[in-house]
Protein backbone atom coordinates (compact mmCIF):
# COMPACT_ATOMS: atom_id res chain seq x y z
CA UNK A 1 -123.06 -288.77 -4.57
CA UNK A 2 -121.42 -291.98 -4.70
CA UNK A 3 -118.46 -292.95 -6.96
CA UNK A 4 -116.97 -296.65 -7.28
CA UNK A 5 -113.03 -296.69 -6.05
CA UNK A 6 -111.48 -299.11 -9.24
CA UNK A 7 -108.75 -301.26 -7.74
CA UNK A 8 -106.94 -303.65 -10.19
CA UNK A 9 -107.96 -307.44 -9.66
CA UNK A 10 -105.30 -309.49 -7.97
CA UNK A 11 -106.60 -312.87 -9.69
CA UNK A 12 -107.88 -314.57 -12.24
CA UNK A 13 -110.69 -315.60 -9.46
CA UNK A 14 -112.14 -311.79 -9.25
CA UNK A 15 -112.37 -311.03 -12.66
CA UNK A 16 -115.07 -314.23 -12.85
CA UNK A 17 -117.86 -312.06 -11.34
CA UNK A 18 -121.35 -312.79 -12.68
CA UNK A 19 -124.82 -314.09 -12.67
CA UNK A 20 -123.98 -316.81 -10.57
CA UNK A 21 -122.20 -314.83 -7.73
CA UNK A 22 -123.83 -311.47 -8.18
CA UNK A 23 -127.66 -310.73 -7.01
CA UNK A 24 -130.14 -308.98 -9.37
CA UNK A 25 -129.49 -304.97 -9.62
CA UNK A 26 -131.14 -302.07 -11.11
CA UNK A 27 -129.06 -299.58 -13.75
CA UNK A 28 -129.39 -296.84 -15.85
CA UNK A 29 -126.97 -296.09 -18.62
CA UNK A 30 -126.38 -293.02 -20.04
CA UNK A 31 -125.10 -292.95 -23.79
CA UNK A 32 -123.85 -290.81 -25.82
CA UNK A 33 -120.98 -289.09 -28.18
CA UNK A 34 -117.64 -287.88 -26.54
CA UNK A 35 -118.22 -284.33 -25.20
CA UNK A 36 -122.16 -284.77 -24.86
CA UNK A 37 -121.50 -284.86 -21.05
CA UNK A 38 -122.28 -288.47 -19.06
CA UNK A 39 -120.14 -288.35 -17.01
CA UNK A 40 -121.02 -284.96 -15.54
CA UNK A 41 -124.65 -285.70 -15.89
CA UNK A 42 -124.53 -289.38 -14.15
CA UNK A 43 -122.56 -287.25 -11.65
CA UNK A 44 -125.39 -285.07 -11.02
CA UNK A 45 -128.08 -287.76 -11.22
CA UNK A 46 -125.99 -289.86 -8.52
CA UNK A 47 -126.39 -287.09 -6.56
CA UNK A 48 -130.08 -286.43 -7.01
CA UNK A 49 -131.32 -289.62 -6.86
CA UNK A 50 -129.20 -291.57 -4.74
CA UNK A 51 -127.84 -293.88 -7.15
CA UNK A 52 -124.13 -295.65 -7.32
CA UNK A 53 -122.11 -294.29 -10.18
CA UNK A 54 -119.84 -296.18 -12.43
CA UNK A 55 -117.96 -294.74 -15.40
CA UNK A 56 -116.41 -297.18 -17.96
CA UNK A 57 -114.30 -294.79 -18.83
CA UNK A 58 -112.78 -294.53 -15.33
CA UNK A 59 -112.63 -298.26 -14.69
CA UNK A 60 -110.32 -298.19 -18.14
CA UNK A 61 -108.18 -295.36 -16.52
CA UNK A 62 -107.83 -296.84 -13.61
CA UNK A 63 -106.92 -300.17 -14.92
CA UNK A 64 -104.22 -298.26 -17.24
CA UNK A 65 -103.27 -296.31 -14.12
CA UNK A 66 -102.64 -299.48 -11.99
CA UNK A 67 -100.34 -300.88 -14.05
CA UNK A 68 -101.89 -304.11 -14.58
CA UNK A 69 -101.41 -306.78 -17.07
CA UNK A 70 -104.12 -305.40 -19.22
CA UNK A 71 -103.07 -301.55 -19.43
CA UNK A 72 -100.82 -301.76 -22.56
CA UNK A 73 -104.06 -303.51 -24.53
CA UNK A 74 -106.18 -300.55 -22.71
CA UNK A 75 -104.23 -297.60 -23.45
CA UNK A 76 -104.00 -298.77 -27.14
CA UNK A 77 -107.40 -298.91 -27.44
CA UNK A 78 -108.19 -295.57 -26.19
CA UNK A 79 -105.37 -293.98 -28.23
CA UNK A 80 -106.71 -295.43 -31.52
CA UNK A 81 -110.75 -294.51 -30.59
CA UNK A 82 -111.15 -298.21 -29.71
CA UNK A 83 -113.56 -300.70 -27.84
CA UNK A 84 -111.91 -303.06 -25.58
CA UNK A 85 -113.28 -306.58 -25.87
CA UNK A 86 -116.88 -307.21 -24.59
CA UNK A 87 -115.84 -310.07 -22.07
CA UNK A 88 -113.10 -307.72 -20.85
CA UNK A 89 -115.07 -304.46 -20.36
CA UNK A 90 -118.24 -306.41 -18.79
CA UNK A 91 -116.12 -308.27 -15.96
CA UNK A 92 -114.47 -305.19 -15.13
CA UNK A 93 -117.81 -303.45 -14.81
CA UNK A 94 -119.23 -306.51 -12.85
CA UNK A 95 -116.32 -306.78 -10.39
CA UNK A 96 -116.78 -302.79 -9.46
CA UNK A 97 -120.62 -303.20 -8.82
CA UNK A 98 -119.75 -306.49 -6.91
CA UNK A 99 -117.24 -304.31 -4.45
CA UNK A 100 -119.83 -301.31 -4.50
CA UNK A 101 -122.17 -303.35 -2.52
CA UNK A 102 -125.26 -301.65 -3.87
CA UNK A 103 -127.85 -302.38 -6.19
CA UNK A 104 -128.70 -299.34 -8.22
CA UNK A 105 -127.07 -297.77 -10.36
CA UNK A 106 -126.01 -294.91 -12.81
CA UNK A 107 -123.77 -296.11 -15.47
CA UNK A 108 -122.14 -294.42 -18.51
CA UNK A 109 -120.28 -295.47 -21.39
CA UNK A 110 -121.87 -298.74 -21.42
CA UNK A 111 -123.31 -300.96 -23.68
CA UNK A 112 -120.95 -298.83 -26.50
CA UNK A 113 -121.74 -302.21 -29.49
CA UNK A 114 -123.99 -305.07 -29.85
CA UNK A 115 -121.73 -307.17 -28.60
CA UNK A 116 -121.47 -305.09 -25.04
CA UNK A 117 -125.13 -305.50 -25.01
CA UNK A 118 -125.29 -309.18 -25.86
CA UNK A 119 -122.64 -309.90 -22.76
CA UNK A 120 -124.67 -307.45 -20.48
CA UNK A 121 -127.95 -309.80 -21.29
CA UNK A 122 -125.71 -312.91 -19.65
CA UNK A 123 -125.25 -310.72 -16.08
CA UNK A 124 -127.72 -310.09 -13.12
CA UNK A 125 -127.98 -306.09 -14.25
CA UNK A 126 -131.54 -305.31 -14.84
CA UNK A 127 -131.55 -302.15 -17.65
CA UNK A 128 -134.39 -299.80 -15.95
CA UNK A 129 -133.97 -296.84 -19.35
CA UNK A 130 -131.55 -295.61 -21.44
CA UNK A 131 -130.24 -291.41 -21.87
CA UNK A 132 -129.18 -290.83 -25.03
CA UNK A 133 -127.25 -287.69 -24.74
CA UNK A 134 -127.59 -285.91 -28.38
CA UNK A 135 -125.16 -283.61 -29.05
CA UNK A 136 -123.34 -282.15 -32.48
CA UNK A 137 -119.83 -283.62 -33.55
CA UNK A 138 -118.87 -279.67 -34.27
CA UNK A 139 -120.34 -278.54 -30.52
CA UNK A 140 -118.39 -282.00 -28.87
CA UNK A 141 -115.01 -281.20 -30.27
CA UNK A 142 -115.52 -277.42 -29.24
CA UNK A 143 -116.01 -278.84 -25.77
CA UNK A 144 -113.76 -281.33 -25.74
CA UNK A 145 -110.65 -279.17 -27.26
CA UNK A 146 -111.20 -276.33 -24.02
CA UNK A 147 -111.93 -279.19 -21.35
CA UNK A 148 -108.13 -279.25 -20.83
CA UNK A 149 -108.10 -281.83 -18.07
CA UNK A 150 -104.82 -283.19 -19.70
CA UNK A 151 -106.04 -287.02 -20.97
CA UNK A 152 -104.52 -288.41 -23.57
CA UNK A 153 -108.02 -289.28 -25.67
CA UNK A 154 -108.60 -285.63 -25.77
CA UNK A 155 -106.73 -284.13 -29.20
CA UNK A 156 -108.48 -283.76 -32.31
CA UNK A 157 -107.34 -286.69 -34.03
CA UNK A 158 -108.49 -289.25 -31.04
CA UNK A 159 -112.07 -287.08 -30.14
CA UNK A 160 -112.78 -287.80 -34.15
CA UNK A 161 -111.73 -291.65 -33.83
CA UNK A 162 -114.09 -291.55 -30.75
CA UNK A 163 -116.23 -289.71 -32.14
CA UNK A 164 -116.74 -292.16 -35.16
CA UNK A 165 -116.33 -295.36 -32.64
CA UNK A 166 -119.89 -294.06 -31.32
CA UNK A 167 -121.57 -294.82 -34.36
CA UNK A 168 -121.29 -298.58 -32.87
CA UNK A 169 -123.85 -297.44 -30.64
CA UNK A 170 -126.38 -296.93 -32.74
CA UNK A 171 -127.71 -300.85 -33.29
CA UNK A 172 -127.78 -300.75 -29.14
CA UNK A 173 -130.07 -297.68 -28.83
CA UNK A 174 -132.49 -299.21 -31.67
CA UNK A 175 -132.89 -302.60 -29.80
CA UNK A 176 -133.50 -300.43 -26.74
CA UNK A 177 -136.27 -298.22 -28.25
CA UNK A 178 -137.55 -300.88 -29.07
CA UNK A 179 -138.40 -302.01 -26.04
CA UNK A 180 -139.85 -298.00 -25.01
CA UNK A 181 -136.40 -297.55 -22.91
CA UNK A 182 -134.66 -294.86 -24.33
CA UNK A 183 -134.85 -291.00 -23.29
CA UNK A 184 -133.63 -288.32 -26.46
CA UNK A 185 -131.73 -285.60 -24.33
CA UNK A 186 -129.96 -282.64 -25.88
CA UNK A 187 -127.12 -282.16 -24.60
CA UNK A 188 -126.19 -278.67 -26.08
CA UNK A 189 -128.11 -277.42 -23.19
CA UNK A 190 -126.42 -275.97 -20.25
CA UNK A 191 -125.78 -278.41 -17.74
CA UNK A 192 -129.05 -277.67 -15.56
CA UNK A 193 -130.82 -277.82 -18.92
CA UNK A 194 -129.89 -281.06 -19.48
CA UNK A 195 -130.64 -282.23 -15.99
CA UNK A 196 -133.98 -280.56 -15.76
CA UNK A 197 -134.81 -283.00 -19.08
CA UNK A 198 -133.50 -285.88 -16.96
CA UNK A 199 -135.66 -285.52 -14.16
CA UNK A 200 -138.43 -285.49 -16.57
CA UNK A 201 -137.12 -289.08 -17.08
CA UNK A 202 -136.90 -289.87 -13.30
CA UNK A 203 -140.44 -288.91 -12.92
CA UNK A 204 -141.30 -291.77 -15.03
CA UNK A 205 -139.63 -294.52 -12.59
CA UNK A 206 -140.27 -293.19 -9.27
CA UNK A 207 -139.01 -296.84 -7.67
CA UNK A 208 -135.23 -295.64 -8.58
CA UNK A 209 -135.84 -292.81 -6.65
CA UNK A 210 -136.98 -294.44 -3.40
């Protein structure tokens, strides 16, 4: 498995990563409610298929973590359920796949609204199919309330903010089943359950396995 080290950008000049200075690259993203588990699964499938792994989540961590300019706005956000802006979210993602050096990838959390999706259509990332990871609000807070892990976007009131934000989804998975690119997982499985459905997925695009 591969996972992307964040590092806070030093200038204004890094954060200006995209189609111009970035070659094409291959991604899936995996969607889906707090608690439905993408970051476990694009864990797993980073590990099975040999892909790069990027967690918008993480990146916002990190960013909050690192003390940069932008962590006040970021922790805010994630406190209150939140999206960070569009423009924000996609340079941050850009500048980690730019430093990965690799070009395919796993990525979760990402597009979360339509206007994610319409600044992701402006970059050199090529969407290969979409996991929707279903899961129940009641099974997500159960899940959510025992992971213990200590983060601060993890007490009831925030999971059902999140849980709510999610809904902005929605409008992105249509416009991508559209096209025949999303895979329906449940993700009240158990975690090999889950996995064996995404390798039924895999199976369909054997040139992200190569």
């Amino acid at each position: 498995m591969e996972k992307g080290k964040h590092v806070a950008p030093t200038d204004d000049k890094e954060m200006n990563v995209g189609v111009s200075t970035m070659n094409k690259v291959s991604a899936i993203f995996v969607l889906g409610p707090p608690g439905s588990g993408k970051s476990t699964q694009s864990r797993l499938i980073a590990e099975q298929f040999g892909l790069f792994h990027i967690s918008a989540g993480d990146i916002l961590r990190a960013e909050v973590e690192s003390g940069s300019e932008d962590s006040i706005m970021i922790k805010a956000k994630i406190a209150n359920g939140k999206l960070v802006p569009s423009d924000f979210m996609t340079r941050l993602l850009l500048r980690d796949i730019q430093k990965s050096g690799k070009k395919k990838f796993v990525i979760d959390g990402f597009p979360r609204s339509m206007d994610n999706l319409n600044a992701l259509s402006s970059t050199a990332i090529e969407t290969e199919f979409v996991l929707h990871l279903v899961c129940s609000k009641e099974v997500a807070i159960e899940r959510l309330s025992n992971r213990n892990e200590g983060r601060d976007d993890d007490n009831i009131k925030t999971i059902v903010k999140r849980f709510e934000c999610f809904e902005s989804v929605f409008p992105v998975l249509e416009c991508y089943e559209f096209k025949g690119k999303v895979y329906k997982i449940d993700a009240e499985k158990s975690k090999e359950g889950v996995m064996q459905d995404i390798k039924s997925a895999f199976t369909m695009h054997p040139r992200l396995c190569s």
